[in-house]
Protein backbone atom coordinates (compact mmCIF):
# COMPACT_ATOMS: atom_id res chain seq x y z
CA UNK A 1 19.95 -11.19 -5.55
CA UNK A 2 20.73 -13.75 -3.51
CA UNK A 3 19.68 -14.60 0.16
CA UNK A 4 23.03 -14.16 1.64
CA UNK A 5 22.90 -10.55 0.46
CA UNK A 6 20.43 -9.61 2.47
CA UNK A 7 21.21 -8.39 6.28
CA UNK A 8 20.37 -10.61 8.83
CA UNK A 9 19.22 -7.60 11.02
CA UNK A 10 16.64 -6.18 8.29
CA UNK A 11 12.84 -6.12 9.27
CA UNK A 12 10.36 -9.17 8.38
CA UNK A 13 7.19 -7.34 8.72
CA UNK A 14 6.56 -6.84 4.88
CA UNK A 15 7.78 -10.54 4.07
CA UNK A 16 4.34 -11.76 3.67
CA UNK A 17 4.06 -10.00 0.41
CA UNK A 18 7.08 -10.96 -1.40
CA UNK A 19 6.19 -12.99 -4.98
CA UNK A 20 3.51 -12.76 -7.26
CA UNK A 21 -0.21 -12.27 -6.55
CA UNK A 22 -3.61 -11.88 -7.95
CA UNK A 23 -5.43 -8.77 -6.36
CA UNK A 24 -9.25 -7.71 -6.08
CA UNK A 25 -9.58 -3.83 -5.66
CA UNK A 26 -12.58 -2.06 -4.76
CA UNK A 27 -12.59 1.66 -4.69
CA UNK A 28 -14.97 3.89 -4.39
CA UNK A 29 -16.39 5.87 -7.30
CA UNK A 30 -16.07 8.98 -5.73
CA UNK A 31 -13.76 9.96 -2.90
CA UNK A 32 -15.08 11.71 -0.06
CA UNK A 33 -18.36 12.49 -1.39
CA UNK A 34 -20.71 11.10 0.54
CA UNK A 35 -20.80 7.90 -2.13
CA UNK A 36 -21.39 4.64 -1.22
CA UNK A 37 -21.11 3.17 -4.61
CA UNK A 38 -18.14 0.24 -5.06
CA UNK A 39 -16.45 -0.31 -8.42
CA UNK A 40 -14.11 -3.57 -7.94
CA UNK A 41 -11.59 -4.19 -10.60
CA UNK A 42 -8.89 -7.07 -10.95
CA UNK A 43 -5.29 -6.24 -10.99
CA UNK A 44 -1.87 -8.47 -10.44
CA UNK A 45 1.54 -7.66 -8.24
CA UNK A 46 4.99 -8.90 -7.43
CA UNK A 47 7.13 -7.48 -4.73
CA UNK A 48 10.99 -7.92 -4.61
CA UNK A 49 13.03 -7.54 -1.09
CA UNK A 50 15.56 -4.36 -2.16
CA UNK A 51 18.17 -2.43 0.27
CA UNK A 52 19.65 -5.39 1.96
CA UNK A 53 16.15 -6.13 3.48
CA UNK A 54 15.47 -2.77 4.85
CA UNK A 55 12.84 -1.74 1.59
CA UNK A 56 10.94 -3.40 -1.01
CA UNK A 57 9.31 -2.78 -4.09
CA UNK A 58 5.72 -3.82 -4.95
CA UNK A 59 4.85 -3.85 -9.04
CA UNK A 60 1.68 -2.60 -9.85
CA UNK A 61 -1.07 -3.69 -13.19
CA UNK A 62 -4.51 -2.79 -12.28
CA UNK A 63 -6.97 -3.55 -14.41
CA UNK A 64 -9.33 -0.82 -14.15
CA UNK A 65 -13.01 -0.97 -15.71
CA UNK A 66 -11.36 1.72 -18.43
CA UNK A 67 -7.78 1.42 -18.72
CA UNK A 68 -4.77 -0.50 -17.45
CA UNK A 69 -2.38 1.45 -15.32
CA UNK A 70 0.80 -0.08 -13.74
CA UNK A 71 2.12 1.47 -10.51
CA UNK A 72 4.54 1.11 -7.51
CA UNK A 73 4.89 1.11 -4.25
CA UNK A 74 8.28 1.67 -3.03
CA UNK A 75 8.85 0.91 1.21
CA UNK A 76 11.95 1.66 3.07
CA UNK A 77 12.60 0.90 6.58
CA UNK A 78 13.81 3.19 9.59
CA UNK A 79 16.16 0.95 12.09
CA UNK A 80 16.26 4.24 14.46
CA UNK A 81 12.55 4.88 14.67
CA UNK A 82 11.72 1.20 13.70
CA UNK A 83 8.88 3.02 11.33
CA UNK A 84 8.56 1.94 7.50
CA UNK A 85 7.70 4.82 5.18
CA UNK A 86 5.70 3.85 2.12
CA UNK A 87 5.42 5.87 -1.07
CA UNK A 88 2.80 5.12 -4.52
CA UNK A 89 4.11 6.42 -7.64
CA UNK A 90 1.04 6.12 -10.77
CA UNK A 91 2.38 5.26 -13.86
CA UNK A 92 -0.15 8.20 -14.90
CA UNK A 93 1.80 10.43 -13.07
CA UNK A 94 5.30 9.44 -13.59
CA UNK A 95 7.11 12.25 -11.92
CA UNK A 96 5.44 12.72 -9.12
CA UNK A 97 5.50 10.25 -5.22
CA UNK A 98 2.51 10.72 -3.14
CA UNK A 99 3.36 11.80 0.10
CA UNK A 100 5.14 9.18 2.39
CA UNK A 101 2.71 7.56 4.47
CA UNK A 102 4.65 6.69 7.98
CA UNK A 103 4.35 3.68 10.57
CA UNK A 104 4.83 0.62 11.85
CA UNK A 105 3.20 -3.27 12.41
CA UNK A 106 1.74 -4.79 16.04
CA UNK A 107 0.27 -8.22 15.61
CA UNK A 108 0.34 -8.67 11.67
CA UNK A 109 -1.34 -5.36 11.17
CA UNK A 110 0.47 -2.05 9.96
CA UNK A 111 -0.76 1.63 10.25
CA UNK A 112 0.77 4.36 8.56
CA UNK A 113 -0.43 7.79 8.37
CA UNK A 114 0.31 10.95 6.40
CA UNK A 115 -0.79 14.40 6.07
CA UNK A 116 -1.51 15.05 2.43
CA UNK A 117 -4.13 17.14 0.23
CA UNK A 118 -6.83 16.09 -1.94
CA UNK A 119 -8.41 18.42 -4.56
CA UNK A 120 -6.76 21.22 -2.80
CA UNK A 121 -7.56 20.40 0.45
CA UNK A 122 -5.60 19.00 3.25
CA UNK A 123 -6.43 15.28 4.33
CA UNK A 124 -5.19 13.16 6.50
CA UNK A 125 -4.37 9.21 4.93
CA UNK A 126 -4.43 5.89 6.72
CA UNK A 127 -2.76 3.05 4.76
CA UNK A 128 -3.79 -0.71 7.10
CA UNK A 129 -2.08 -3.38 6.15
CA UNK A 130 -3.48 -6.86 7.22
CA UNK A 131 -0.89 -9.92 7.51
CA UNK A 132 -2.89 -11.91 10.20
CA UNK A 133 -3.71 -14.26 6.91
CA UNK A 134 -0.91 -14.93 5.18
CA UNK A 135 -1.90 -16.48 2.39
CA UNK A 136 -4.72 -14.15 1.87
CA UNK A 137 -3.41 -10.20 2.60
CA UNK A 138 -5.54 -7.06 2.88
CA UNK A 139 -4.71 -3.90 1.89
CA UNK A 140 -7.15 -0.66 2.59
CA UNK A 141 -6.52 2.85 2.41
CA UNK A 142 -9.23 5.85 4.43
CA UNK A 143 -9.02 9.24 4.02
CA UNK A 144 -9.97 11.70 6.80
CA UNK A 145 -11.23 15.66 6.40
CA UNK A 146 -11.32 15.82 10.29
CA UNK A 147 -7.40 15.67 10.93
CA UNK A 148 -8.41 11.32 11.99
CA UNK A 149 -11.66 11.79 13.79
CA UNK A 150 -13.53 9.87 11.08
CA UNK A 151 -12.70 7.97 8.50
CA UNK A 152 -13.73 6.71 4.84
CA UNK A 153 -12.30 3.76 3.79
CA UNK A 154 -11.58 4.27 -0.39
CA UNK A 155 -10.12 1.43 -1.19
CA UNK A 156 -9.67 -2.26 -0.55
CA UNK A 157 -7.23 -4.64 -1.93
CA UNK A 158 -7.35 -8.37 -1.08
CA UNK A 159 -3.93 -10.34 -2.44
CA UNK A 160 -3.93 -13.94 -3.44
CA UNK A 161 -0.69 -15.86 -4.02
CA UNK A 162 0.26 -17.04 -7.57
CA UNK A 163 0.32 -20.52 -8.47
């Protein structure tokens, strides 16, 4: 694609992670479980501007301890409600998106929420994106049993540009 096809009205806020980069994960062993126990794991990415600038794409290989999955997460943007909606699709699970998660950037950092269920029961999920560092992106994803009042932060993901 070239740069011309791309509309000069579409949203910047996700430009920060177009290309290639190295990624450090850390999730937790076990999710909302009162564990405290880190298991960090090396993975790569490379995210490609689609929909004219209003979405993008972000390939997924993460190296797990275990196994290597690949995944994707696929981002559209809302002109009318100026909200981006972001979905993860595991190559584990090909035919199923997780829920949407919904919202928006102030200052180089993004929230977006969703109502979703884990194990059956209903959780809320807070995706916070991190572009105040450029060069150097975080990634972190909480879930919350109290509809938001707390929150348990899951995983971390900090991106470092390709060579």
């Amino acid at each position: 694609m070239m740069l011309s096809d791309f509309d000069p009205a579409a949203p910047n806020d996700f430009d920060f992670i177009i290309g290639h980069w190295n990624v450090v994960h850390r999730r937790l062993k076990r999710i909302l479980d009162d564990c405290n126990e880190w298991v960090e794991f090396k993975g790569d990415s490379a995210t490609v501007k689609t929909l004219g600038g209003f979405g993008n794409v972000e390939d997924n290989h993460l190296h797990y301890p275990d196994a290597s999955v690949r995944a994707k997460a696929i981002r559209s943007y809302n002109p009318e409600t100026k909200a981006w909606s972001i979905w993860w699709l595991d190559g584990r699970n090909p035919h199923a998106l997780d829920a949407p998660v919904i919202g928006s950037f102030v200052d180089g950092i993004g929230h977006f929420y969703a109502q979703d269920t884990l194990q059956g029961e209903p959780i809320k999920v807070r995706f916070i994106w991190n572009a105040t560092h450029p060069h150097r992106p975080t990634w972190e994803q909480a879930f919350s049993k109290d509809n938001g009042e707390t929150w348990e932060t899951n995983w971390r993901m900090v991106f470092t540009k390709c060579a």
